[in-house]
C-alpha atoms as a PDB file:
ATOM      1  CA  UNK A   1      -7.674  61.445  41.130  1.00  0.00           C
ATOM      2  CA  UNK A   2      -4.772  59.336  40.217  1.00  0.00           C
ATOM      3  CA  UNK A   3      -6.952  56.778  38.124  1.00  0.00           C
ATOM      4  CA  UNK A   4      -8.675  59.229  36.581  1.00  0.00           C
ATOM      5  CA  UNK A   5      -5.614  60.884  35.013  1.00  0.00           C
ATOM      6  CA  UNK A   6      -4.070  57.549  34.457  1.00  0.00           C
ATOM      7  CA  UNK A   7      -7.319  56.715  32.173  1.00  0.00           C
ATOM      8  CA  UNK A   8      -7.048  59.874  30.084  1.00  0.00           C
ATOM      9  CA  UNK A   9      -3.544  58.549  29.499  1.00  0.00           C
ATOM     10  CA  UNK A  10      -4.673  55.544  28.304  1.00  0.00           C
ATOM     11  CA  UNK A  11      -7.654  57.227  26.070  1.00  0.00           C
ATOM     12  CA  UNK A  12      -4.782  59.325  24.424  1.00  0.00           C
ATOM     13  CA  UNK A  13      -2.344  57.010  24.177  1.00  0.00           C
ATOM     14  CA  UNK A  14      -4.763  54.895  22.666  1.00  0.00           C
ATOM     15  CA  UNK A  15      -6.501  57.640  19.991  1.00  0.00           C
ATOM     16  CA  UNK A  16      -3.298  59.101  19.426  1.00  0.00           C
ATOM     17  CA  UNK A  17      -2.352  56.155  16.630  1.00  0.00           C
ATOM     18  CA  UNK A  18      -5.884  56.163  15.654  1.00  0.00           C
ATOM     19  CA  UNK A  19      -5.851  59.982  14.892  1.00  0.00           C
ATOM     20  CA  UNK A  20      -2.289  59.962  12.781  1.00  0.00           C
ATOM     21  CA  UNK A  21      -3.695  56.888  11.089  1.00  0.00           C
ATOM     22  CA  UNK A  22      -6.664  58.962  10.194  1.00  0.00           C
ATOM     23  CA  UNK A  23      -4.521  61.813   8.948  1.00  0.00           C
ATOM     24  CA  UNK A  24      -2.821  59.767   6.767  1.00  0.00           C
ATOM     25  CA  UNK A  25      -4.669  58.335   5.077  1.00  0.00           C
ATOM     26  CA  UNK A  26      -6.852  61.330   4.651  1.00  0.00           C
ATOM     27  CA  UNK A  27      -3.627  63.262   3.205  1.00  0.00           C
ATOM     28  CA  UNK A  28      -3.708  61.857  -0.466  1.00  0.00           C
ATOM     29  CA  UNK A  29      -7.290  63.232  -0.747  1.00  0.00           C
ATOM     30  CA  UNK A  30      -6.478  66.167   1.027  1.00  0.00           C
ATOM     31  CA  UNK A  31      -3.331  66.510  -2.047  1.00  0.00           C
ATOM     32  CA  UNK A  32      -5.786  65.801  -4.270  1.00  0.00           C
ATOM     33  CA  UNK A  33      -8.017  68.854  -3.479  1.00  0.00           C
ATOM     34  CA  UNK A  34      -4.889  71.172  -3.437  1.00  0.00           C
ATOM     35  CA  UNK A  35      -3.409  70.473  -6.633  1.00  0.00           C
ATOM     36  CA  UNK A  36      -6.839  71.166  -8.168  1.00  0.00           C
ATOM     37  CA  UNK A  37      -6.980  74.675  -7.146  1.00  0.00           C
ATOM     38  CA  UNK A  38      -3.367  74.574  -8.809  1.00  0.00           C
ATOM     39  CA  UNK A  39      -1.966  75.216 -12.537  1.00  0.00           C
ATOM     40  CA  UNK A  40      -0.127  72.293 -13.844  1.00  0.00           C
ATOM     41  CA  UNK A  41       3.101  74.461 -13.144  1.00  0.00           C
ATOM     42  CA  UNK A  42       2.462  75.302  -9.975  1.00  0.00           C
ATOM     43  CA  UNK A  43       2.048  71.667  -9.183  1.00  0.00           C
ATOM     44  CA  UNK A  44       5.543  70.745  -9.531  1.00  0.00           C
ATOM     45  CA  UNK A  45       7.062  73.918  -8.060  1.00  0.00           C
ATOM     46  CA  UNK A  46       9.306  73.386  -5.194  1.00  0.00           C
ATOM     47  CA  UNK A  47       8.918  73.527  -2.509  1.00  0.00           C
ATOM     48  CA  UNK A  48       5.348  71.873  -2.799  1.00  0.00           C
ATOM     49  CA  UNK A  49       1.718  73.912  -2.049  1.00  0.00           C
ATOM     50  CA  UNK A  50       0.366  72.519   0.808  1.00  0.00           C
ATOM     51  CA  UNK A  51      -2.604  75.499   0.878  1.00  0.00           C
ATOM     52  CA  UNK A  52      -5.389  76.078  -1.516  1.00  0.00           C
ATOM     53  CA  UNK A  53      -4.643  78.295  -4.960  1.00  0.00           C
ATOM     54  CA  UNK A  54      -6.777  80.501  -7.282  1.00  0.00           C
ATOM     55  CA  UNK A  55      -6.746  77.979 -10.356  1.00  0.00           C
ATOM     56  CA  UNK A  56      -9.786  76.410  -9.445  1.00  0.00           C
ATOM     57  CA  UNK A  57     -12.616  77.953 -11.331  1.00  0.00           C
ATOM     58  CA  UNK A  58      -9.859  77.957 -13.920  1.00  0.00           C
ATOM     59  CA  UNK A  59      -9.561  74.333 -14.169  1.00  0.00           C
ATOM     60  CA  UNK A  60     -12.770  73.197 -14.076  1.00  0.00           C
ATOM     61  CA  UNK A  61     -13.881  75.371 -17.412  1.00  0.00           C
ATOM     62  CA  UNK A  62     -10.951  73.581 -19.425  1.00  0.00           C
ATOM     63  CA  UNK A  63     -12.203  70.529 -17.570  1.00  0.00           C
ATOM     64  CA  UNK A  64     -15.773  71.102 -19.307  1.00  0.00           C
ATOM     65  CA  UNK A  65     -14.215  72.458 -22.316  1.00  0.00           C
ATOM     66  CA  UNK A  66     -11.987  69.387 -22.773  1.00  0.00           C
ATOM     67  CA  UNK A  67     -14.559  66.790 -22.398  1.00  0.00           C
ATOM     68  CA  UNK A  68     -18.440  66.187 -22.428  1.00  0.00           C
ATOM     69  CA  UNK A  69     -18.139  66.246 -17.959  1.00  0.00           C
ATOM     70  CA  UNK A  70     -21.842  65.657 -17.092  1.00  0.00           C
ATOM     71  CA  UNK A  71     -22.116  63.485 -20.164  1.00  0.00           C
ATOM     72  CA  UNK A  72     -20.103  60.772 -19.155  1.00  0.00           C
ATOM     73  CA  UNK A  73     -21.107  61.170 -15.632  1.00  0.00           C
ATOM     74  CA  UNK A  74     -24.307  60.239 -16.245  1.00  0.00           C
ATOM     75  CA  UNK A  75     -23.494  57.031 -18.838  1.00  0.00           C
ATOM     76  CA  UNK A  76     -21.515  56.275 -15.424  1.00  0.00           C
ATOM     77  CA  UNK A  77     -24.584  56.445 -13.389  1.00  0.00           C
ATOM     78  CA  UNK A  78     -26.649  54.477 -15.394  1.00  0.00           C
ATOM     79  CA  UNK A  79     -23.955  51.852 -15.874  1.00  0.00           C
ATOM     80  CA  UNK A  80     -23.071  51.988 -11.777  1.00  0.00           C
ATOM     81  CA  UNK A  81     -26.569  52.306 -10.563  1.00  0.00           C
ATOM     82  CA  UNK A  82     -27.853  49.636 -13.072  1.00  0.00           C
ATOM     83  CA  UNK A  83     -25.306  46.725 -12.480  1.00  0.00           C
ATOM     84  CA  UNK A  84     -25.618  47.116  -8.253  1.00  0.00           C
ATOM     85  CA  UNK A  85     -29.411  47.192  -8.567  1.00  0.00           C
ATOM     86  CA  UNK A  86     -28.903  43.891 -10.496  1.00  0.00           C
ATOM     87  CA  UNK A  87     -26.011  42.791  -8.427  1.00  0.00           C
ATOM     88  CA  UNK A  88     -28.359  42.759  -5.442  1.00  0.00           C
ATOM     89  CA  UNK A  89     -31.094  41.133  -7.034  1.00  0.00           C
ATOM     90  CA  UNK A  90     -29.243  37.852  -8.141  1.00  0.00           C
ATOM     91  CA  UNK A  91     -26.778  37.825  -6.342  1.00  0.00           C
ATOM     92  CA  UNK A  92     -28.775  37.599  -3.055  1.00  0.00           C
ATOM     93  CA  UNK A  93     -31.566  35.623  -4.790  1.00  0.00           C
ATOM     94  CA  UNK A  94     -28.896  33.185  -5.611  1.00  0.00           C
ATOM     95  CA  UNK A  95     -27.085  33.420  -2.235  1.00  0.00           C
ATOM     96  CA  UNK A  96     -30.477  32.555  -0.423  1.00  0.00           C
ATOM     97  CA  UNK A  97     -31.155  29.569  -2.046  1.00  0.00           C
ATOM     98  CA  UNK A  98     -27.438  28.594  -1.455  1.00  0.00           C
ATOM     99  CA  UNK A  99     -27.376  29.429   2.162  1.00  0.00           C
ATOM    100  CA  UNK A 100     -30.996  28.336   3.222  1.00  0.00           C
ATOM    101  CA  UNK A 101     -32.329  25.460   1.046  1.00  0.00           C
ATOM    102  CA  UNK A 102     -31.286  21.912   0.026  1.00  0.00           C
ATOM    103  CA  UNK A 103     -31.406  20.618  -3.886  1.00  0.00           C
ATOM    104  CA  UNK A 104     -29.212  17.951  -5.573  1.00  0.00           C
ATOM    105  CA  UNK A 105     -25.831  19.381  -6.914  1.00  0.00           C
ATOM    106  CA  UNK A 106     -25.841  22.059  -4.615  1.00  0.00           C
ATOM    107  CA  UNK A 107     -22.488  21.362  -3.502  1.00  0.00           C
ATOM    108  CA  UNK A 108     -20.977  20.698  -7.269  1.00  0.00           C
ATOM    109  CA  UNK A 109     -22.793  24.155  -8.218  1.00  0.00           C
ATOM    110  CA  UNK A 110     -21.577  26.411  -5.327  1.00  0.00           C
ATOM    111  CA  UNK A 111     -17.485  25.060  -5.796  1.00  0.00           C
ATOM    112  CA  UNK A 112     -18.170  25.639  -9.689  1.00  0.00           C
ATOM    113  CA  UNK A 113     -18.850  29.280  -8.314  1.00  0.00           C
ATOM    114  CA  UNK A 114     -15.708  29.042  -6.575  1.00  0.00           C
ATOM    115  CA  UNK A 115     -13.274  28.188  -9.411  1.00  0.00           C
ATOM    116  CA  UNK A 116     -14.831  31.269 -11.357  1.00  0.00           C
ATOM    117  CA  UNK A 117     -14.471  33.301  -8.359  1.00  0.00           C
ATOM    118  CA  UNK A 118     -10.546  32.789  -8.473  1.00  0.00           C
ATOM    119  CA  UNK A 119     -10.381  33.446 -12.451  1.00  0.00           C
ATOM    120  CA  UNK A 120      -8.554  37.003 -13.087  1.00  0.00           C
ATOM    121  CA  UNK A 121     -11.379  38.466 -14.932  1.00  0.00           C
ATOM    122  CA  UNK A 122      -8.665  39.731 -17.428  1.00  0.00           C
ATOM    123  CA  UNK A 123      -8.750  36.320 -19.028  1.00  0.00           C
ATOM    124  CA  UNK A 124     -12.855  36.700 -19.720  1.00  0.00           C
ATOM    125  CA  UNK A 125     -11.971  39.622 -21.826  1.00  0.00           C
ATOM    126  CA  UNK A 126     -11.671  38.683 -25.407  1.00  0.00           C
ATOM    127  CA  UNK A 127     -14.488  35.853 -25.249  1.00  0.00           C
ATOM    128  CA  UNK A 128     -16.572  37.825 -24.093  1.00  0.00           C
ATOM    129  CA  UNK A 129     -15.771  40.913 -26.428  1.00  0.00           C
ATOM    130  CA  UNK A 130     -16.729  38.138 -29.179  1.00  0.00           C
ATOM    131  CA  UNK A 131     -20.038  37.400 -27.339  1.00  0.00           C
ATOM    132  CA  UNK A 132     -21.100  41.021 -27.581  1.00  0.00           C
ATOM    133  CA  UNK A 133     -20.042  41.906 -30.848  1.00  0.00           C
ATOM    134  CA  UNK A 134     -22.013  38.703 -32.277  1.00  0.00           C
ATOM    135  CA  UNK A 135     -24.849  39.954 -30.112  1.00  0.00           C
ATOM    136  CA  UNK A 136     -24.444  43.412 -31.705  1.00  0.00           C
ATOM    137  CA  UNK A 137     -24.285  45.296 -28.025  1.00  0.00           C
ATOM    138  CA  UNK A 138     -20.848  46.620 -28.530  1.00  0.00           C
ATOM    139  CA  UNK A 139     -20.558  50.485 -28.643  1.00  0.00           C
ATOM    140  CA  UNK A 140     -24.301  50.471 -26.185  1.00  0.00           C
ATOM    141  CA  UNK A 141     -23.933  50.142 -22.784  1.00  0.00           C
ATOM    142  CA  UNK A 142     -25.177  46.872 -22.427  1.00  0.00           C
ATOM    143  CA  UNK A 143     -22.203  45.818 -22.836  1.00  0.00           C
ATOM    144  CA  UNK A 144     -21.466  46.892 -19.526  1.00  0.00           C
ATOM    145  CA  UNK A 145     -24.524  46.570 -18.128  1.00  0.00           C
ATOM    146  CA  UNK A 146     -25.613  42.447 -18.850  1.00  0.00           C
ATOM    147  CA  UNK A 147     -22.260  40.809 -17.961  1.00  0.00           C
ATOM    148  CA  UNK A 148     -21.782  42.172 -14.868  1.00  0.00           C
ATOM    149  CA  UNK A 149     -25.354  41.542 -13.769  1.00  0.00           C
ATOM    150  CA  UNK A 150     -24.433  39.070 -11.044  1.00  0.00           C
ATOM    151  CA  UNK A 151     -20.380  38.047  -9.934  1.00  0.00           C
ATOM    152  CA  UNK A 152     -19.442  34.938  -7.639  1.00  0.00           C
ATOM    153  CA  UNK A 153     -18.116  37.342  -5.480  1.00  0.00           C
ATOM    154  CA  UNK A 154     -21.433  38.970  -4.535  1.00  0.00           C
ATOM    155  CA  UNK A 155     -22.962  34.966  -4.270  1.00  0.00           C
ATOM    156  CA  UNK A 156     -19.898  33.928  -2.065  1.00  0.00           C
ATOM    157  CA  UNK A 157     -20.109  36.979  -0.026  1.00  0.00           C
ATOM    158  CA  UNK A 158     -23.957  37.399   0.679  1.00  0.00           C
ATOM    159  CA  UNK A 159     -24.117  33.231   1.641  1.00  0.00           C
ATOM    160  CA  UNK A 160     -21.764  33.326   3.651  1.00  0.00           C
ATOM    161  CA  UNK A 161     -23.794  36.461   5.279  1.00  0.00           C
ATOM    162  CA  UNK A 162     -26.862  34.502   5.133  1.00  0.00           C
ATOM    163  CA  UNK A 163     -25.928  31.541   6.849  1.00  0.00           C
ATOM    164  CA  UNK A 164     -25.287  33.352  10.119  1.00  0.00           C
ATOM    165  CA  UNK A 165     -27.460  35.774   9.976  1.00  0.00           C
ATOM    166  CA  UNK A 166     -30.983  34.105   9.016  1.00  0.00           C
ATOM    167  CA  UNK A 167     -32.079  31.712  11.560  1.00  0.00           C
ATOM    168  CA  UNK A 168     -33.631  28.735  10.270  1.00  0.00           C
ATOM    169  CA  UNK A 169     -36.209  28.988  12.580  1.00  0.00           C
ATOM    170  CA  UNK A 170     -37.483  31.888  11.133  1.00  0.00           C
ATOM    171  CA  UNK A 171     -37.912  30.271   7.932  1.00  0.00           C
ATOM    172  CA  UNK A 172     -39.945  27.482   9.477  1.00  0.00           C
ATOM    173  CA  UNK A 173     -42.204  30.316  10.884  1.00  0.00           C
ATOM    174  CA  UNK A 174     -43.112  31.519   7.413  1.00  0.00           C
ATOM    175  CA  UNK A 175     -43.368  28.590   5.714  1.00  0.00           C
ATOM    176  CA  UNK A 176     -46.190  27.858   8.729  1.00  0.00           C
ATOM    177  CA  UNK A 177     -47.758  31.144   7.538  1.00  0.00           C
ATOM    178  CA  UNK A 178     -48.042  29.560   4.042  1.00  0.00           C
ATOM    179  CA  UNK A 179     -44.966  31.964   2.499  1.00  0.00           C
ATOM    180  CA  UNK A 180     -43.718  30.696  -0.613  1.00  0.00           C
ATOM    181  CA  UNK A 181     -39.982  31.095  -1.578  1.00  0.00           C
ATOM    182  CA  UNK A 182     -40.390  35.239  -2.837  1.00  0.00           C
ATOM    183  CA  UNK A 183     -42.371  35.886   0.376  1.00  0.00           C
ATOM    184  CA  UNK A 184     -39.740  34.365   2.706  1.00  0.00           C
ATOM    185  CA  UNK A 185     -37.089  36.284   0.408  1.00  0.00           C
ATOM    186  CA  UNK A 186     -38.593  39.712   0.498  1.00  0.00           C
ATOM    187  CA  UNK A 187     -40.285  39.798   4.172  1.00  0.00           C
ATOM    188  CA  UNK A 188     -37.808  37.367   5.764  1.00  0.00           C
ATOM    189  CA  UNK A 189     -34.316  37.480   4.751  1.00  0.00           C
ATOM    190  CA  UNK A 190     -33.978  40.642   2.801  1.00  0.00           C
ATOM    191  CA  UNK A 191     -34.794  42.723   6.393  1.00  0.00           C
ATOM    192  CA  UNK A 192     -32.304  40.880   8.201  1.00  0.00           C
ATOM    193  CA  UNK A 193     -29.604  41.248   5.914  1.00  0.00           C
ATOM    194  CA  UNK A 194     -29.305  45.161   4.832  1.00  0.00           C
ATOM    195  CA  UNK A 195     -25.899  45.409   6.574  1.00  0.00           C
ATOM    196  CA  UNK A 196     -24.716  42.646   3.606  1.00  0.00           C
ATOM    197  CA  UNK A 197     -26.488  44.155   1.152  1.00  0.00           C
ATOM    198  CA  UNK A 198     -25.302  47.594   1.602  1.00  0.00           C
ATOM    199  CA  UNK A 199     -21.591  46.507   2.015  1.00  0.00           C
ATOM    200  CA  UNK A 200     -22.204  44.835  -1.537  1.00  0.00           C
ATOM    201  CA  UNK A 201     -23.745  47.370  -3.050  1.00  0.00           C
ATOM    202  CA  UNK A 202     -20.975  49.945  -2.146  1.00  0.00           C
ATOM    203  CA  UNK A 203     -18.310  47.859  -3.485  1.00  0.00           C
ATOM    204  CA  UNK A 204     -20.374  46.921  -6.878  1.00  0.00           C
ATOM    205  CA  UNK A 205     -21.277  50.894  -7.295  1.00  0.00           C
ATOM    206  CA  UNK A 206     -17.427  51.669  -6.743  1.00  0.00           C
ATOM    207  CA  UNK A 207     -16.272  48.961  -8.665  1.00  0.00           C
ATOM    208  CA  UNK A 208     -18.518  49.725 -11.613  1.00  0.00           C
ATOM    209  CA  UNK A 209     -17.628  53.871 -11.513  1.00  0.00           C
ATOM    210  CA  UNK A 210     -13.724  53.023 -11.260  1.00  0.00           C
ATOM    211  CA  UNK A 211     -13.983  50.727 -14.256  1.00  0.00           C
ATOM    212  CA  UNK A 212     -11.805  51.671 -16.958  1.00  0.00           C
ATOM    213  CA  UNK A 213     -10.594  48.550 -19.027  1.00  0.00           C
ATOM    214  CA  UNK A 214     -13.670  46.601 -20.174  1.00  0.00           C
ATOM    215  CA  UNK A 215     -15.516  50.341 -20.988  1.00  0.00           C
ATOM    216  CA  UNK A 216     -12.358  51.511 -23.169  1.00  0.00           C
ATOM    217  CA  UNK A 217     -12.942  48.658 -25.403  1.00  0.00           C
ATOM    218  CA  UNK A 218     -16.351  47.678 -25.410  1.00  0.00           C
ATOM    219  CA  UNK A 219     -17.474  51.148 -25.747  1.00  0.00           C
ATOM    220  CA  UNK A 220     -16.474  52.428 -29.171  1.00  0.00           C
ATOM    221  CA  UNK A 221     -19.651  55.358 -29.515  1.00  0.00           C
ATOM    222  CA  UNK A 222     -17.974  58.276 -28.610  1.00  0.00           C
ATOM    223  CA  UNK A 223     -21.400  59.048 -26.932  1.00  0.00           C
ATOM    224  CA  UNK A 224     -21.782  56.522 -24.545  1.00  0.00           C
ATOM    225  CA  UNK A 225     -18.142  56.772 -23.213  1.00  0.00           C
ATOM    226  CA  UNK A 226     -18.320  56.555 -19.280  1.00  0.00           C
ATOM    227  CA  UNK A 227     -16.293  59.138 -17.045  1.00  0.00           C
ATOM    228  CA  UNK A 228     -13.212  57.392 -16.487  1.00  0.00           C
ATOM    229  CA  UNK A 229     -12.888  56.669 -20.083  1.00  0.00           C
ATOM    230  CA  UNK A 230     -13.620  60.741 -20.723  1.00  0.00           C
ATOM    231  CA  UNK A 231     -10.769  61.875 -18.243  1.00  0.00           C
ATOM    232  CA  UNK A 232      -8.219  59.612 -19.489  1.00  0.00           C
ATOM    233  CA  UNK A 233      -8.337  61.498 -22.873  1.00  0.00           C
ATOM    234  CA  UNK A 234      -7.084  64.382 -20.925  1.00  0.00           C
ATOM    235  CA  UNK A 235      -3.864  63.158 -21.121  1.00  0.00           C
ATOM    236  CA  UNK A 236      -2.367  65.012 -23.869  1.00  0.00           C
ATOM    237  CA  UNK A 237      -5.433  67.487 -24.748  1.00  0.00           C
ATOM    238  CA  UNK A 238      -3.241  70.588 -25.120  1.00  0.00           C
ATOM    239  CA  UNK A 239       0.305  68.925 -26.371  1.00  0.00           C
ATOM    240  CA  UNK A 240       1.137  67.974 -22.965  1.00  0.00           C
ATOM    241  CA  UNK A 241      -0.933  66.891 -19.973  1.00  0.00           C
ATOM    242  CA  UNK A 242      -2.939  69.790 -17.863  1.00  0.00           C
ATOM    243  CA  UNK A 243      -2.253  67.935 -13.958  1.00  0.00           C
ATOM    244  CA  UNK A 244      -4.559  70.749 -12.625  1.00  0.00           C
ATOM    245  CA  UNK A 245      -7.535  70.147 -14.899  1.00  0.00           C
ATOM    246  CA  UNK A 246      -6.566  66.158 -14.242  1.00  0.00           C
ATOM    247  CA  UNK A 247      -7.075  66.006 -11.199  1.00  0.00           C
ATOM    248  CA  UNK A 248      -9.739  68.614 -10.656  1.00  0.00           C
ATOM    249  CA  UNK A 249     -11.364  65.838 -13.035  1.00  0.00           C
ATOM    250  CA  UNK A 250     -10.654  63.548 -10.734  1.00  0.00           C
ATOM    251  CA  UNK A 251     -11.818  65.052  -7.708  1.00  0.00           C
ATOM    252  CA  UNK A 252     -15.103  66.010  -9.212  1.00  0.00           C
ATOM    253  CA  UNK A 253     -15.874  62.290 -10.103  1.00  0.00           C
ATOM    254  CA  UNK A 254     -15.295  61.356  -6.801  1.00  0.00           C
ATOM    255  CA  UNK A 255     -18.346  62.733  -5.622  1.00  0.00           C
ATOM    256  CA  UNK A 256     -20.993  60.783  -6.383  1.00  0.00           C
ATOM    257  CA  UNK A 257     -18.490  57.819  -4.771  1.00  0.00           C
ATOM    258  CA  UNK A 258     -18.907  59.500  -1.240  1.00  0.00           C
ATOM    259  CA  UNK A 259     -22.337  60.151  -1.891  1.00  0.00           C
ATOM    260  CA  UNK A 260     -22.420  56.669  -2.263  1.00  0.00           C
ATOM    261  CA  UNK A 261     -20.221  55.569   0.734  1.00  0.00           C
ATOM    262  CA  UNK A 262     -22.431  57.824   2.872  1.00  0.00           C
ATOM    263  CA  UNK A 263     -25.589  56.568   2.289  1.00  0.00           C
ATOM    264  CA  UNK A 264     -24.497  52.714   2.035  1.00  0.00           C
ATOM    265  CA  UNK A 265     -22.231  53.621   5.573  1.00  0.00           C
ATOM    266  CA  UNK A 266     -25.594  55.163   7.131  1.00  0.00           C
ATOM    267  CA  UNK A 267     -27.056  52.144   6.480  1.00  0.00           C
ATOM    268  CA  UNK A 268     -24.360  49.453   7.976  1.00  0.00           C
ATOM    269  CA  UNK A 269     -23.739  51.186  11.191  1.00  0.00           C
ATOM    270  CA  UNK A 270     -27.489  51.870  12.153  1.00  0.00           C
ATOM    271  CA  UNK A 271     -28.492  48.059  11.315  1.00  0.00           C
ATOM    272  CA  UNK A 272     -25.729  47.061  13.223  1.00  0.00           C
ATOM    273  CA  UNK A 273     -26.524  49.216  16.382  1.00  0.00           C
ATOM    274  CA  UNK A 274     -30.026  47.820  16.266  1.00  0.00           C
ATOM    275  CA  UNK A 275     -28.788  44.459  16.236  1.00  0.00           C
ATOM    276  CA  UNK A 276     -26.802  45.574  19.253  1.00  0.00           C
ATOM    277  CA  UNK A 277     -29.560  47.509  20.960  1.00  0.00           C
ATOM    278  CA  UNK A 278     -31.630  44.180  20.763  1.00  0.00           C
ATOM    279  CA  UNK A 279     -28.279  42.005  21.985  1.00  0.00           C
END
């Protein structure tokens, strides 16, 4: 009886941290949902409203009123869904052939991919403003769809995935089965490597729908303006700055980002339990 009570100790002592943890970091989004049922006013009373208000309905109205919402949502989506579809295609091509085969320069090739890994991508800016304005893309969103088509990160990360996680055995298989390089890519290592891919696509989707920078400038149609872009002209609709209709902005563009995290989560923790089922 005694060890059983000293392991429920243990269990609690043990969740306890793991449950605070959990609350806090849960709390900003938690504050985020609050002040959006707020008016801007009530949102810096004192003391602070730590329980839903009536404003909601309220806000989200001006929110559509402000700005063209579903508009820019859905430049977002095209730009977000289109640059991690891409992502994953070259990036993991490239990563494959990186991880798995043998060519001359491969070495010179993969720490070139390194030194642009560790440029700030701030510093890529202006050249590549030029690019697209002598192209004639700026204002569409190519712009932010073709650049960002493959990253060294995505390469770096989905080799170094690769190299562990496809046996080179199984390659030898398939090439004894007459598969050519697509074959082995699509039947052989794509299966084996969803948990990577899904990681990588979560963080290229989030990356993409958070971007603000790169679609402020290269974006000068008023049409084609993506979401973050759109809420940032909140600031200062009225005179001064609505916080309620801010951040019920905010909280409705987080949406499709846990939508997102969901799915791509789903995906990671069942490959990963059938890896362990078959450990």
């Amino acid at each position: 009886m005694s060890s059983i009570k000293g392991s429920r100790r243990r269990g609690i002592a043990l969740h306890l941290p793991l449950i605070l943890g959990t609350l806090i970091s849960a709390f900003p989004f938690y504050w985020a949902v609050i002040m959006s049922t707020h008016s801007s006013s009530e949102i810096f009373s004192y003391p602070p409203k730590l329980l839903p208000g009536t404003h909601f309905l309220e806000n989200v109205r001006n929110l559509f009123d402000a700005v063209d919402f579903f508009g820019s949502m859905w430049n977002s989506l095209i730009v977000a869904v289109s640059v991690t579809f891409l992502v994953l295609l070259f990036d993991s091509l490239a990563a494959f052939v990186f991880a798995k085969f043998d060519f001359p320069g491969k070495n010179v090739l993969f720490g070139l991919l390194m030194v642009i890994f560790m440029v700030p991508a701030q510093l890529s800016v202006i050249p590549q403003f030029v690019i697209m304005a002598k192209i004639g893309w700026i204002g569409s969103m190519t712009a932010l769809i073709v650049p960002a088509a493959a990253n060294a990160f995505g390469i770096f990360w989905m080799r170094q995935y690769m190299r562990s996680a496809i046996h080179d055995e199984l390659l030898d298989a398939s090439k004894l089965d007459g598969a050519n390089f697509l074959r082995q890519y699509w039947h052989v290592a794509l299966p084996v490597v969803r948990p990577g891919l899904a990681f990588l696509g979560i963080f290229t989707f989030m990356g993409q729908w958070n971007d603000f920078a790169w679609p402020l400038i290269a974006l000068t149609n008023p049409n084609n303006v993506t979401l973050q872009v759109a809420l940032s002209q909140l600031n200062g609709t009225h005179g001064t700055t609505d916080y309620g209709i801010v951040m019920t902005g905010a909280l409705l563009a987080l949406i499709p980002l846990l939508i997102v995290f969901a799915i791509g989560a789903k995906q990671i923790i069942g490959d990963l339990a059938k890896g362990a089922v078959r450990g």
